[in-house]
PDB file of N, CA and C in Angstrom:
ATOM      1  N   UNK A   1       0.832  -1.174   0.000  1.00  0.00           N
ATOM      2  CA  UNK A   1       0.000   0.000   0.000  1.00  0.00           C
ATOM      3  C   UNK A   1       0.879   1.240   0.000  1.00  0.00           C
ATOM      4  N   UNK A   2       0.848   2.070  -0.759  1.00  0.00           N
ATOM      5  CA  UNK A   2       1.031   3.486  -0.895  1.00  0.00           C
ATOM      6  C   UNK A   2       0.247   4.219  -0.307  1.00  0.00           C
ATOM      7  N   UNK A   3       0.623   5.579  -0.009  1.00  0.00           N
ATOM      8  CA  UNK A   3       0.410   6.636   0.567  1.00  0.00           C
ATOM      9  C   UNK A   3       0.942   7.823  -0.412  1.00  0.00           C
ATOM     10  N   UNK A   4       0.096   8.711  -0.758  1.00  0.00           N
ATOM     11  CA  UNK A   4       0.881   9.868  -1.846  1.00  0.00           C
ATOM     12  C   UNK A   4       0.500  10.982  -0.721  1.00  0.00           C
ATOM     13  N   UNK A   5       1.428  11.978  -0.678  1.00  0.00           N
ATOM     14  CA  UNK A   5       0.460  13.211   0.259  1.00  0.00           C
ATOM     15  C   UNK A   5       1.728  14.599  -0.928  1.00  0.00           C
ATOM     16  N   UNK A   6       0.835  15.205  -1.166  1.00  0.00           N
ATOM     17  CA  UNK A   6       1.375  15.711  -1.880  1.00  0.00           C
ATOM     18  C   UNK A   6       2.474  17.215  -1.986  1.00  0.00           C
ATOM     19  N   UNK A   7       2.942  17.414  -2.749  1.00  0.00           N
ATOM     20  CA  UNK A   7       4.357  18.778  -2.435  1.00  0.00           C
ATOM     21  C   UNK A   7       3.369  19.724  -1.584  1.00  0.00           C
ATOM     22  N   UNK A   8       2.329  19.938  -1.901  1.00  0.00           N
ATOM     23  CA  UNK A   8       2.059  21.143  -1.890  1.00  0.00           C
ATOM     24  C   UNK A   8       1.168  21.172  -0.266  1.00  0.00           C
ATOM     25  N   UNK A   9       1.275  19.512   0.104  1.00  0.00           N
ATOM     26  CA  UNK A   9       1.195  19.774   2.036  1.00  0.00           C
ATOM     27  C   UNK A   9       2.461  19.847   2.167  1.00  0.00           C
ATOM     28  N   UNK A  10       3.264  19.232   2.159  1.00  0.00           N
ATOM     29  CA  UNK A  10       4.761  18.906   2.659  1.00  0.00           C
ATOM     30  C   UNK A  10       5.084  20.628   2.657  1.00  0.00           C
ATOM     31  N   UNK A  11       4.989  21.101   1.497  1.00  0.00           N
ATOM     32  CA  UNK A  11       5.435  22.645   1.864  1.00  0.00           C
ATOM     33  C   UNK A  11       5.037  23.397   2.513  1.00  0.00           C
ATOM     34  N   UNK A  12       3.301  23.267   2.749  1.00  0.00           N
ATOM     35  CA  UNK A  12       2.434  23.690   3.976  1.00  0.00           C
ATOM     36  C   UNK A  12       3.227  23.695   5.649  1.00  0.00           C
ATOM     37  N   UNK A  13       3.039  22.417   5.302  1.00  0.00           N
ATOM     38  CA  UNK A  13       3.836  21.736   6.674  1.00  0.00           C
ATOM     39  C   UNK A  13       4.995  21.901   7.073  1.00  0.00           C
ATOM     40  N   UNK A  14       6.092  22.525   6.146  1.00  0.00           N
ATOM     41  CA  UNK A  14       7.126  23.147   6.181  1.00  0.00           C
ATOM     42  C   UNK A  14       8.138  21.762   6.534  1.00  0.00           C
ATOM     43  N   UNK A  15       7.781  20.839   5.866  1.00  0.00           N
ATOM     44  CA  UNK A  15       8.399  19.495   6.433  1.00  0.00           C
ATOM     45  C   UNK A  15       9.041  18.423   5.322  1.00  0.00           C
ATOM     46  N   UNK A  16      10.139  18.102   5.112  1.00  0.00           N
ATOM     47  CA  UNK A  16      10.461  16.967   4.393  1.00  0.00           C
ATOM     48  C   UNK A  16       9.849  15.117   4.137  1.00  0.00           C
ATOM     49  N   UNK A  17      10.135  14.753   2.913  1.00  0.00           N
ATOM     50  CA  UNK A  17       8.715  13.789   2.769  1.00  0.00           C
ATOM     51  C   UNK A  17       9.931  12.816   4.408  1.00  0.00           C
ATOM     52  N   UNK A  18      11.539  13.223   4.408  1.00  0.00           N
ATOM     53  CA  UNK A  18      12.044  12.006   5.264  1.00  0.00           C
ATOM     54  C   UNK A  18      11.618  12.221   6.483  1.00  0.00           C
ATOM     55  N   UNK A  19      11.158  13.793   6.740  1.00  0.00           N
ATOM     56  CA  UNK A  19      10.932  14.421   8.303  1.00  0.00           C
ATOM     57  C   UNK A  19       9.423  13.579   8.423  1.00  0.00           C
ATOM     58  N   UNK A  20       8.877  13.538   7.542  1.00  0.00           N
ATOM     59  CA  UNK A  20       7.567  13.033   7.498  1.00  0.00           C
ATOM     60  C   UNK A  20       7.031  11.634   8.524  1.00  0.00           C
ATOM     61  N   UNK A  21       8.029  11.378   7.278  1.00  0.00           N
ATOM     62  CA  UNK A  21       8.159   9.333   7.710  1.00  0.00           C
ATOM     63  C   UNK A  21       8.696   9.138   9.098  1.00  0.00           C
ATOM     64  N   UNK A  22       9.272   9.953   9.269  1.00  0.00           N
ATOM     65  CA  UNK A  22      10.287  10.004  10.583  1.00  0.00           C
ATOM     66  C   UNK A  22       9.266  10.245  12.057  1.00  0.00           C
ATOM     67  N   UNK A  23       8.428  11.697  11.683  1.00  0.00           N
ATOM     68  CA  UNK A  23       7.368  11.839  12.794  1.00  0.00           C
ATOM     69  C   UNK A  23       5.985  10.915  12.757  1.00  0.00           C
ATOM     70  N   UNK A  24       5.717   9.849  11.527  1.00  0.00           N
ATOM     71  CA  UNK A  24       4.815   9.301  11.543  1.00  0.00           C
ATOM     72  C   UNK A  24       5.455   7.790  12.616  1.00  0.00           C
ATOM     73  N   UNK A  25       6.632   7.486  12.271  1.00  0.00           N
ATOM     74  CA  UNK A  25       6.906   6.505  12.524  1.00  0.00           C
ATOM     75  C   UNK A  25       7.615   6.739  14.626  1.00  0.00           C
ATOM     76  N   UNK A  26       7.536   7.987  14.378  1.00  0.00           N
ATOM     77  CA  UNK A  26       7.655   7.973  16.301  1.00  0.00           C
ATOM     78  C   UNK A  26       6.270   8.473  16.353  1.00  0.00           C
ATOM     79  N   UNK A  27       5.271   8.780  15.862  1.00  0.00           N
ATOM     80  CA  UNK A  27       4.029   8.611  16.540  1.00  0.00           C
ATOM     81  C   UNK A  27       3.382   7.223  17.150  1.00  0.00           C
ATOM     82  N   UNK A  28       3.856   6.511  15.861  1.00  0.00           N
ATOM     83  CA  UNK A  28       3.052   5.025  15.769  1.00  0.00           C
ATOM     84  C   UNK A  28       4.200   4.162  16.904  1.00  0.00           C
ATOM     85  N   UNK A  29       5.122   4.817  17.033  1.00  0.00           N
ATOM     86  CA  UNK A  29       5.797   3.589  18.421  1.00  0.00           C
ATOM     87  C   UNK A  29       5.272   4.329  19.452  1.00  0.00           C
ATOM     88  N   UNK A  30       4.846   5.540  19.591  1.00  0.00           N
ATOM     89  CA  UNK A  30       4.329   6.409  20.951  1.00  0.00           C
ATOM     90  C   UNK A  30       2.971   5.569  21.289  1.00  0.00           C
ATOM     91  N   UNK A  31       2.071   5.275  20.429  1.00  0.00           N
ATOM     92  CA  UNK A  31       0.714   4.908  20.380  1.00  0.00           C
ATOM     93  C   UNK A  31       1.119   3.478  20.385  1.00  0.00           C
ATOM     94  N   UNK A  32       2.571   2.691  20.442  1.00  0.00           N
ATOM     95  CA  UNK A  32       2.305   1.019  20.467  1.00  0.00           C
ATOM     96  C   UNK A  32       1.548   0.812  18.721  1.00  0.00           C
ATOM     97  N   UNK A  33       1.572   1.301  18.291  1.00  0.00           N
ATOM     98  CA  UNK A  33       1.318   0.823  16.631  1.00  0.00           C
ATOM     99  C   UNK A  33       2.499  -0.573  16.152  1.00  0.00           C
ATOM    100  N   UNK A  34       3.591   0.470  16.331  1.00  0.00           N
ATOM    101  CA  UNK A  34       4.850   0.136  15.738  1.00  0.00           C
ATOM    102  C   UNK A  34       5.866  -0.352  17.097  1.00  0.00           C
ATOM    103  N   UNK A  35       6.590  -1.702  16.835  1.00  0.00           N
ATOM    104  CA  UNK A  35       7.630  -1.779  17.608  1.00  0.00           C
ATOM    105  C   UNK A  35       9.202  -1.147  16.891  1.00  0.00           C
ATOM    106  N   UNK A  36       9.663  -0.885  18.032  1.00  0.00           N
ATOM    107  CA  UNK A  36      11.448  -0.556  17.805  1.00  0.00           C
ATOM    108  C   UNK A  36      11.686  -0.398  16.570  1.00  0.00           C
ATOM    109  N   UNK A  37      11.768  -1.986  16.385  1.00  0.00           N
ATOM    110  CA  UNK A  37      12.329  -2.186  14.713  1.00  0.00           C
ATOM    111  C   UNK A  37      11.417  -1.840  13.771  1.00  0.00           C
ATOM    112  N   UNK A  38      10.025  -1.985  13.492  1.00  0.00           N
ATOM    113  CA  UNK A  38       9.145  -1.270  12.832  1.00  0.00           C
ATOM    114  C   UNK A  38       9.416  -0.159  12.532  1.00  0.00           C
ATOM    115  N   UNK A  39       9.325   0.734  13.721  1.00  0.00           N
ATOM    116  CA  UNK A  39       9.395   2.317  13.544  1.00  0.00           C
ATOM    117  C   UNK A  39      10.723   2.764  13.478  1.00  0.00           C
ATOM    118  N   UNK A  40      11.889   2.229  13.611  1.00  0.00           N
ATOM    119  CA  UNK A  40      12.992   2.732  13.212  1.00  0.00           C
ATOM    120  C   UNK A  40      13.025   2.716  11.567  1.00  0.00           C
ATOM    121  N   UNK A  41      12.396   1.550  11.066  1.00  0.00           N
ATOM    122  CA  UNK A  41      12.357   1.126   9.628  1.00  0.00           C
ATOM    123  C   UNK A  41      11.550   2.142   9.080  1.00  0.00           C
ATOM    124  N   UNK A  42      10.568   2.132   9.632  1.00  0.00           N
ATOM    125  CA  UNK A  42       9.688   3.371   8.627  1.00  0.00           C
ATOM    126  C   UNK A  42      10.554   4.762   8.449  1.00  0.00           C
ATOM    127  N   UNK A  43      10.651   4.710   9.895  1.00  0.00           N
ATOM    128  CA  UNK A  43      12.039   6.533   9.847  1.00  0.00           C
ATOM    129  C   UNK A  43      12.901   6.490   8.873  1.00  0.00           C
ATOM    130  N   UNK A  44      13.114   5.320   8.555  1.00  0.00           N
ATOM    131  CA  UNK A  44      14.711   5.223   7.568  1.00  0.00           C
ATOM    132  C   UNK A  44      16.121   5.932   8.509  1.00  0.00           C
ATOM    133  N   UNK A  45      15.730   5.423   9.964  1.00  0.00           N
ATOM    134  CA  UNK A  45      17.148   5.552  11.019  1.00  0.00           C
ATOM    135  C   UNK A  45      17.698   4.511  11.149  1.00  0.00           C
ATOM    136  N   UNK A  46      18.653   4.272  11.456  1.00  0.00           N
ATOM    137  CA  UNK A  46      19.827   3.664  12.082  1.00  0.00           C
ATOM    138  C   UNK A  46      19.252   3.146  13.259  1.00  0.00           C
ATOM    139  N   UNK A  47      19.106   2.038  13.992  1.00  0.00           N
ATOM    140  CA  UNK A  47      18.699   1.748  15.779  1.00  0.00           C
ATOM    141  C   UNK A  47      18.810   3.414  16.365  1.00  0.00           C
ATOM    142  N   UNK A  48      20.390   3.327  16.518  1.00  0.00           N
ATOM    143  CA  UNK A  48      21.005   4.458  17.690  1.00  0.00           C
ATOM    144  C   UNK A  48      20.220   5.617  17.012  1.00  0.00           C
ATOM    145  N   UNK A  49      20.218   5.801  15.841  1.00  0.00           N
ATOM    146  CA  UNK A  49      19.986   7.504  15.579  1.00  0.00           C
ATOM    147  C   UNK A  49      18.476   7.424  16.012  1.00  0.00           C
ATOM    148  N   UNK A  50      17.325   6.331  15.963  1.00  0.00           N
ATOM    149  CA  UNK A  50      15.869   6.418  15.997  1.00  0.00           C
ATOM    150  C   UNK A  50      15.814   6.300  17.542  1.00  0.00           C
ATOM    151  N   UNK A  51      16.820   5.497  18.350  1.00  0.00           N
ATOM    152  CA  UNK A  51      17.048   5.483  19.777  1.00  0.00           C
ATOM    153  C   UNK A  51      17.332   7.084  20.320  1.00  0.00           C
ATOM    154  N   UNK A  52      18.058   7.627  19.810  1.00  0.00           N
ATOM    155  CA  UNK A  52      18.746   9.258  20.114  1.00  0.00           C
ATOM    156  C   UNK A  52      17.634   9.796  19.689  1.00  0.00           C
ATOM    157  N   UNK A  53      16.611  10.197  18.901  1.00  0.00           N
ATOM    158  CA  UNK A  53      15.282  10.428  18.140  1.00  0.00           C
ATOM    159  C   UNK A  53      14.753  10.746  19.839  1.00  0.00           C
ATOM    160  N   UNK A  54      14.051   9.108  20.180  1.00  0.00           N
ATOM    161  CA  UNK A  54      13.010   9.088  20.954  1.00  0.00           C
ATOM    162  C   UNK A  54      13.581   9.896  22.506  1.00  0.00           C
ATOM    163  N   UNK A  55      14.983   9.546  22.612  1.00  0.00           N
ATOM    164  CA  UNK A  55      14.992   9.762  23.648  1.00  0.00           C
ATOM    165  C   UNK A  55      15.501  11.657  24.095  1.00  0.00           C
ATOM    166  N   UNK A  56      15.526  12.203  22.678  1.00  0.00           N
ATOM    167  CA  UNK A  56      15.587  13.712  22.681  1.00  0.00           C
ATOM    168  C   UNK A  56      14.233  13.821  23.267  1.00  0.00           C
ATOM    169  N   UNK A  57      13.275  13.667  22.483  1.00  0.00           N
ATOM    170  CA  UNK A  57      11.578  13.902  22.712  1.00  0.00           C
ATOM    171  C   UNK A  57      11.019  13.271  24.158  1.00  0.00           C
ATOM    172  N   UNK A  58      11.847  12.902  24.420  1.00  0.00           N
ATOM    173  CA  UNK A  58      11.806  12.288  26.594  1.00  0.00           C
ATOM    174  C   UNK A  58      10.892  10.997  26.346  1.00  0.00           C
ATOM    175  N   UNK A  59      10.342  10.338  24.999  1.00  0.00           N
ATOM    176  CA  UNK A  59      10.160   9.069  24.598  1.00  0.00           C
ATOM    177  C   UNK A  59      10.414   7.928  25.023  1.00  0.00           C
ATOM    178  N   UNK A  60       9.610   7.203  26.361  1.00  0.00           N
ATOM    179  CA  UNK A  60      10.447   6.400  26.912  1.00  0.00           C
ATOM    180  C   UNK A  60      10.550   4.700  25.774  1.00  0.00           C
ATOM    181  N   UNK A  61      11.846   4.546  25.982  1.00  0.00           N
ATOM    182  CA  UNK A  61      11.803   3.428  24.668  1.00  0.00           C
ATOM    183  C   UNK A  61      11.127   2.217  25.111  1.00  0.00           C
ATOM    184  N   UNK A  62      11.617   1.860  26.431  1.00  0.00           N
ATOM    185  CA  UNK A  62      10.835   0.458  27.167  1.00  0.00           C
ATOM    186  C   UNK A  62      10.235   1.010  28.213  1.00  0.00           C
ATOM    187  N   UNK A  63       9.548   0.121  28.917  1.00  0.00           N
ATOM    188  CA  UNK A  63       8.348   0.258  29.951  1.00  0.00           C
ATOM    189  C   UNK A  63       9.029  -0.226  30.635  1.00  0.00           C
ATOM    190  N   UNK A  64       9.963  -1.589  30.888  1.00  0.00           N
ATOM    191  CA  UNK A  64      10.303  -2.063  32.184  1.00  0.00           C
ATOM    192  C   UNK A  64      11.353  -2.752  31.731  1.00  0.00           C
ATOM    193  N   UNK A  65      12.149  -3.656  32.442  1.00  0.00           N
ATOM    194  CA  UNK A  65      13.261  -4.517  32.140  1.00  0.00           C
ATOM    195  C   UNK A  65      13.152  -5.612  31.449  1.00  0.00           C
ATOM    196  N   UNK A  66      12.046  -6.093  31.673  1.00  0.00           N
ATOM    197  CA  UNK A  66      11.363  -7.469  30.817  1.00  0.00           C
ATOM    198  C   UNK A  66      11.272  -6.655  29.398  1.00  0.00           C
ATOM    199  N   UNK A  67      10.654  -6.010  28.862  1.00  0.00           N
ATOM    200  CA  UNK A  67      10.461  -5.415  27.816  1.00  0.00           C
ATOM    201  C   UNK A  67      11.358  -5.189  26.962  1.00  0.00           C
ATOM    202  N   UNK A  68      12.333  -4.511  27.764  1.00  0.00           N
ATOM    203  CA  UNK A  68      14.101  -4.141  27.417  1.00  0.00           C
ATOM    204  C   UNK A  68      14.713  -5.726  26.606  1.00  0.00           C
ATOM    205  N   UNK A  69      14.566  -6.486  27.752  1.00  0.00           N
ATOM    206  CA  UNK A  69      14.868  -7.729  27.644  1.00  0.00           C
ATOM    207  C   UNK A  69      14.689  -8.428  26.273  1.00  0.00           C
ATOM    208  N   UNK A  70      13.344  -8.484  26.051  1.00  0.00           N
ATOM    209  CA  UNK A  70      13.042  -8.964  25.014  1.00  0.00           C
ATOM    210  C   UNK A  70      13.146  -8.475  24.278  1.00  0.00           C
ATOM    211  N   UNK A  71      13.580  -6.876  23.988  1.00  0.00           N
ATOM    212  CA  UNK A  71      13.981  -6.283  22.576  1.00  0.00           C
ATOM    213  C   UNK A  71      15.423  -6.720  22.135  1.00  0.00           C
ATOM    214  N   UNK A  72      16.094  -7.079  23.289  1.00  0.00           N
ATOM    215  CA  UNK A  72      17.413  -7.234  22.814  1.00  0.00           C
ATOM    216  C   UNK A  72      17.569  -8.427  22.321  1.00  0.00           C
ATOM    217  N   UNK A  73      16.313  -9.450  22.712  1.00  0.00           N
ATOM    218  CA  UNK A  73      16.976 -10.594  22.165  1.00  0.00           C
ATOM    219  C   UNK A  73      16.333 -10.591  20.637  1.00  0.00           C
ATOM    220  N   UNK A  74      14.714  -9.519  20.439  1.00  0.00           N
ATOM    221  CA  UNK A  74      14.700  -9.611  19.420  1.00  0.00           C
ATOM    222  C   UNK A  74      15.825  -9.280  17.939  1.00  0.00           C
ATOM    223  N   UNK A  75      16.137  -8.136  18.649  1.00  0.00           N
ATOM    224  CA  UNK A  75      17.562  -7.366  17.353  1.00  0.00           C
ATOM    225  C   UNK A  75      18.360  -8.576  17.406  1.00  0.00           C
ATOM    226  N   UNK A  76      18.803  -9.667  18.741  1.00  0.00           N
ATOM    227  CA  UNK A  76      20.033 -10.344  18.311  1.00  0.00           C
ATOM    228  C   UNK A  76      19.617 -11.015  17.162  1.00  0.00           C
ATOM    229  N   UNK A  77      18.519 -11.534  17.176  1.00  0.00           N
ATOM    230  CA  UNK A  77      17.665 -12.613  16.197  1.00  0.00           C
ATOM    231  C   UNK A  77      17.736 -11.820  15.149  1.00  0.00           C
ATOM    232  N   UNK A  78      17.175 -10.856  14.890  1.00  0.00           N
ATOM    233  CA  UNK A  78      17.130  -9.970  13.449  1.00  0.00           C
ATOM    234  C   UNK A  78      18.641  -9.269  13.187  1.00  0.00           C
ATOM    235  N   UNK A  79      19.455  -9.467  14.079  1.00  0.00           N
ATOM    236  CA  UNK A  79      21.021  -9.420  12.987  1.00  0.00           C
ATOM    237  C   UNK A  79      21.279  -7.741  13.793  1.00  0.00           C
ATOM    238  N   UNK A  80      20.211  -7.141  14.534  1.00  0.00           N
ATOM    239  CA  UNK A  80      20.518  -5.698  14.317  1.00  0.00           C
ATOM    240  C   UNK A  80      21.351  -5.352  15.610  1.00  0.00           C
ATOM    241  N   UNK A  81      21.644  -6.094  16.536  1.00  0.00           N
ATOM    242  CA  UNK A  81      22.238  -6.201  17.846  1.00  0.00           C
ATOM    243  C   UNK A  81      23.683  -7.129  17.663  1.00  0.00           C
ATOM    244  N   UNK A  82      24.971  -6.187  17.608  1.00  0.00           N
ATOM    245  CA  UNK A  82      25.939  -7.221  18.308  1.00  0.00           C
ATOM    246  C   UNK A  82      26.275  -7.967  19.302  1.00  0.00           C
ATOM    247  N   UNK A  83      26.904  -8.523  19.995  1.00  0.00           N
ATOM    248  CA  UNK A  83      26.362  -9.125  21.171  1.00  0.00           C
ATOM    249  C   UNK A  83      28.167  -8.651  21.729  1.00  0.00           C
ATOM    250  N   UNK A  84      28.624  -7.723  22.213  1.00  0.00           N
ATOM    251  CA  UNK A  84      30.041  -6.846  22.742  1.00  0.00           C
ATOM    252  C   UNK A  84      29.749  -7.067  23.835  1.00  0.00           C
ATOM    253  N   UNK A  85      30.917  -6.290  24.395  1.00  0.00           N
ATOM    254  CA  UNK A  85      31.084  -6.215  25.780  1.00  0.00           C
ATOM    255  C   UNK A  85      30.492  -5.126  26.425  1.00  0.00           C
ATOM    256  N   UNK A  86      30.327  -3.900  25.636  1.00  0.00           N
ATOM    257  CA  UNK A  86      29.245  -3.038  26.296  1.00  0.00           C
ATOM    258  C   UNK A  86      28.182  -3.426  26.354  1.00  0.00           C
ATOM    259  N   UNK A  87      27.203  -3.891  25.156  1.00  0.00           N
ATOM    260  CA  UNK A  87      25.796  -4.553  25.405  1.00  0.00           C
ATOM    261  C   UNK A  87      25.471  -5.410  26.274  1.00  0.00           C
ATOM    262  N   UNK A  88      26.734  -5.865  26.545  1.00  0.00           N
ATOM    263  CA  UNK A  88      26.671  -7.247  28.265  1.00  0.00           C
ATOM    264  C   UNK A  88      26.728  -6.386  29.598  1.00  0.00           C
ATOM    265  N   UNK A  89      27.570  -5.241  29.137  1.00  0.00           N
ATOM    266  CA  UNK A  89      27.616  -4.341  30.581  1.00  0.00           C
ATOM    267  C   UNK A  89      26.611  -3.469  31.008  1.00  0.00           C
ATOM    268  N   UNK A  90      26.201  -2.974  29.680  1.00  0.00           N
ATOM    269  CA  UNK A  90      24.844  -2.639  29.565  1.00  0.00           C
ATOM    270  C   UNK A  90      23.538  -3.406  30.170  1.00  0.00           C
ATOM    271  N   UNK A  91      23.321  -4.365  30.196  1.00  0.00           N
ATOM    272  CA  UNK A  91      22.439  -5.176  30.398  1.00  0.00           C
ATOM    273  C   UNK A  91      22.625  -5.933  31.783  1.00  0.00           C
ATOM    274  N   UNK A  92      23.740  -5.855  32.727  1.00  0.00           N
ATOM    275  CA  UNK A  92      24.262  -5.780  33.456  1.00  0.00           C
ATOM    276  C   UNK A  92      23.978  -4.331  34.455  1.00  0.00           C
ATOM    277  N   UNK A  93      24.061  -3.594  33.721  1.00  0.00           N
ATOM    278  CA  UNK A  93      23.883  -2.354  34.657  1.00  0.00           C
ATOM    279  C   UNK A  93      22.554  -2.110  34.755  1.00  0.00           C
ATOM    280  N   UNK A  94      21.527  -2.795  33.828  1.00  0.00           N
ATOM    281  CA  UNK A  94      20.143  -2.264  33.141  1.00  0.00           C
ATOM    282  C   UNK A  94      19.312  -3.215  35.074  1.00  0.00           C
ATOM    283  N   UNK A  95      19.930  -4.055  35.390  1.00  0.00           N
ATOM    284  CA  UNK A  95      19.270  -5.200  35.743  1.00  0.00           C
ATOM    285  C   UNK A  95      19.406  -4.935  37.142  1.00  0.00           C
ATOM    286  N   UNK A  96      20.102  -3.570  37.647  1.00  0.00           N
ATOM    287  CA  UNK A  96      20.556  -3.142  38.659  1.00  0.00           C
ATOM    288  C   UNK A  96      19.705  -1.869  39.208  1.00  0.00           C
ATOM    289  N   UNK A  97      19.321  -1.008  38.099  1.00  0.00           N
ATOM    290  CA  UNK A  97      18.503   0.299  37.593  1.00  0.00           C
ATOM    291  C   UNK A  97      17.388  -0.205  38.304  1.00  0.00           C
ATOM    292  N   UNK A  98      16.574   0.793  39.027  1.00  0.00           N
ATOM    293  CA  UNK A  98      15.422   1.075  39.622  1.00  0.00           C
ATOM    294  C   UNK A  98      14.814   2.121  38.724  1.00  0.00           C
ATOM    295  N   UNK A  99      15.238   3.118  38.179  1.00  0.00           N
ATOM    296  CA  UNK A  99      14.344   4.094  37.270  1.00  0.00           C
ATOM    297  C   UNK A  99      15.057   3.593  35.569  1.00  0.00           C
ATOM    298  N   UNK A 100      13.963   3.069  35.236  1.00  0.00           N
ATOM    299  CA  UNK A 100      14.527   2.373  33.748  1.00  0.00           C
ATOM    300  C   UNK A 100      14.298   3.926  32.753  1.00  0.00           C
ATOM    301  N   UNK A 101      13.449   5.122  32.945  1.00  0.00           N
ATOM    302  CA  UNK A 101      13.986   5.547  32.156  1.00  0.00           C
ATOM    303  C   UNK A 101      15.385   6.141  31.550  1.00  0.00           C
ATOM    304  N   UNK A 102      16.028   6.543  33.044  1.00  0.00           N
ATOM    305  CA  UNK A 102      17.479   7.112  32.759  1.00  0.00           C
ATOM    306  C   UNK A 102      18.103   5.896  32.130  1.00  0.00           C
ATOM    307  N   UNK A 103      17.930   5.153  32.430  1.00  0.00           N
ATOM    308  CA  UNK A 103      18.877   4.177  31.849  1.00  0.00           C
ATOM    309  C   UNK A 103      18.569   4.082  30.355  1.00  0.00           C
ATOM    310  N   UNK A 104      17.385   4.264  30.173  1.00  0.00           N
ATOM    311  CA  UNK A 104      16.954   4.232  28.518  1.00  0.00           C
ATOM    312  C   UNK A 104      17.738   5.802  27.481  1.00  0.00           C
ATOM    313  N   UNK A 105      17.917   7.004  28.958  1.00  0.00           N
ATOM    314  CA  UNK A 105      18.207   7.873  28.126  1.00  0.00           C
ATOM    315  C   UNK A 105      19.960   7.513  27.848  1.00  0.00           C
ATOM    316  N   UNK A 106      21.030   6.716  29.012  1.00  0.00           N
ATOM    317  CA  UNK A 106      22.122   6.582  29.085  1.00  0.00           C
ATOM    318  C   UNK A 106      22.221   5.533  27.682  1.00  0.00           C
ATOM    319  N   UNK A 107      21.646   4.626  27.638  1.00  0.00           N
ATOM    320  CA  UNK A 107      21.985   3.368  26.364  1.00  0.00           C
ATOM    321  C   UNK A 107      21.974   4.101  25.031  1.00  0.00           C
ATOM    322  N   UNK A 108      21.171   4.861  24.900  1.00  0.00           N
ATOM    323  CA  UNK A 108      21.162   5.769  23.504  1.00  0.00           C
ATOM    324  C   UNK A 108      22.083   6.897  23.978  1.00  0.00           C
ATOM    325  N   UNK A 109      22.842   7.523  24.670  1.00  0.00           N
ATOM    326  CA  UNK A 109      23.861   8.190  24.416  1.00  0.00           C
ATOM    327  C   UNK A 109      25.441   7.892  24.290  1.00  0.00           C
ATOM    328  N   UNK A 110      24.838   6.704  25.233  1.00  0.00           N
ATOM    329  CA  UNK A 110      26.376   5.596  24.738  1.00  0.00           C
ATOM    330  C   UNK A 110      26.595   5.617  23.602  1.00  0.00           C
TER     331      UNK A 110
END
């Protein structure tokens, strides 16, 4: 399915068709539409840059540690997660954290 929206909103809107895709696709992970990898894909970001994205906008990326959890093992599965020694220390430090958002804002500035 396509979507056409045409020059002459985009110029309205004072917005690029990539700025577009970009705020549709952190709406739809705000609203649970879209997971992680979904809505990074629609943005056409990078993990980190759609991670740095949400967490400018105070966007919390996970809800809790379980959540966290299972995203990481999803990316390992989909290729998009290395498995280093920071992501172990990371996940290590994550499991220690009582306020998961700072920790969500620290992993994306790493």
């Amino acid at each position: 399915m396509s979507v056409i929206i045409s020059d002459e909103i985009l110029q309205a809107a004072q917005i690029s068709e990539s700025e577009l895709k970009r705020e549709i696709a952190i709406l739809l992970f705000q609203q649970k539409k879209l997971d992680l990898r979904k809505a990074r894909e629609l943005a056409g970001l990078p993990l980190i840059e759609f991670q740095r994205e949400l967490a400018h906008r105070g966007i919390a990326i996970y809800e809790d540690v379980t959540s966290f959890q299972t995203e990481v093992e999803n990316l390992k599965a989909w290729g998009d997660l290395r498995r280093s020694s920071a992501t172990l220390l990371r996940l290590r430090i994550l499991q220690r954290l009582p306020n998961l958002s700072f920790y969500t804002r620290f992993l994306v500035r790493s």
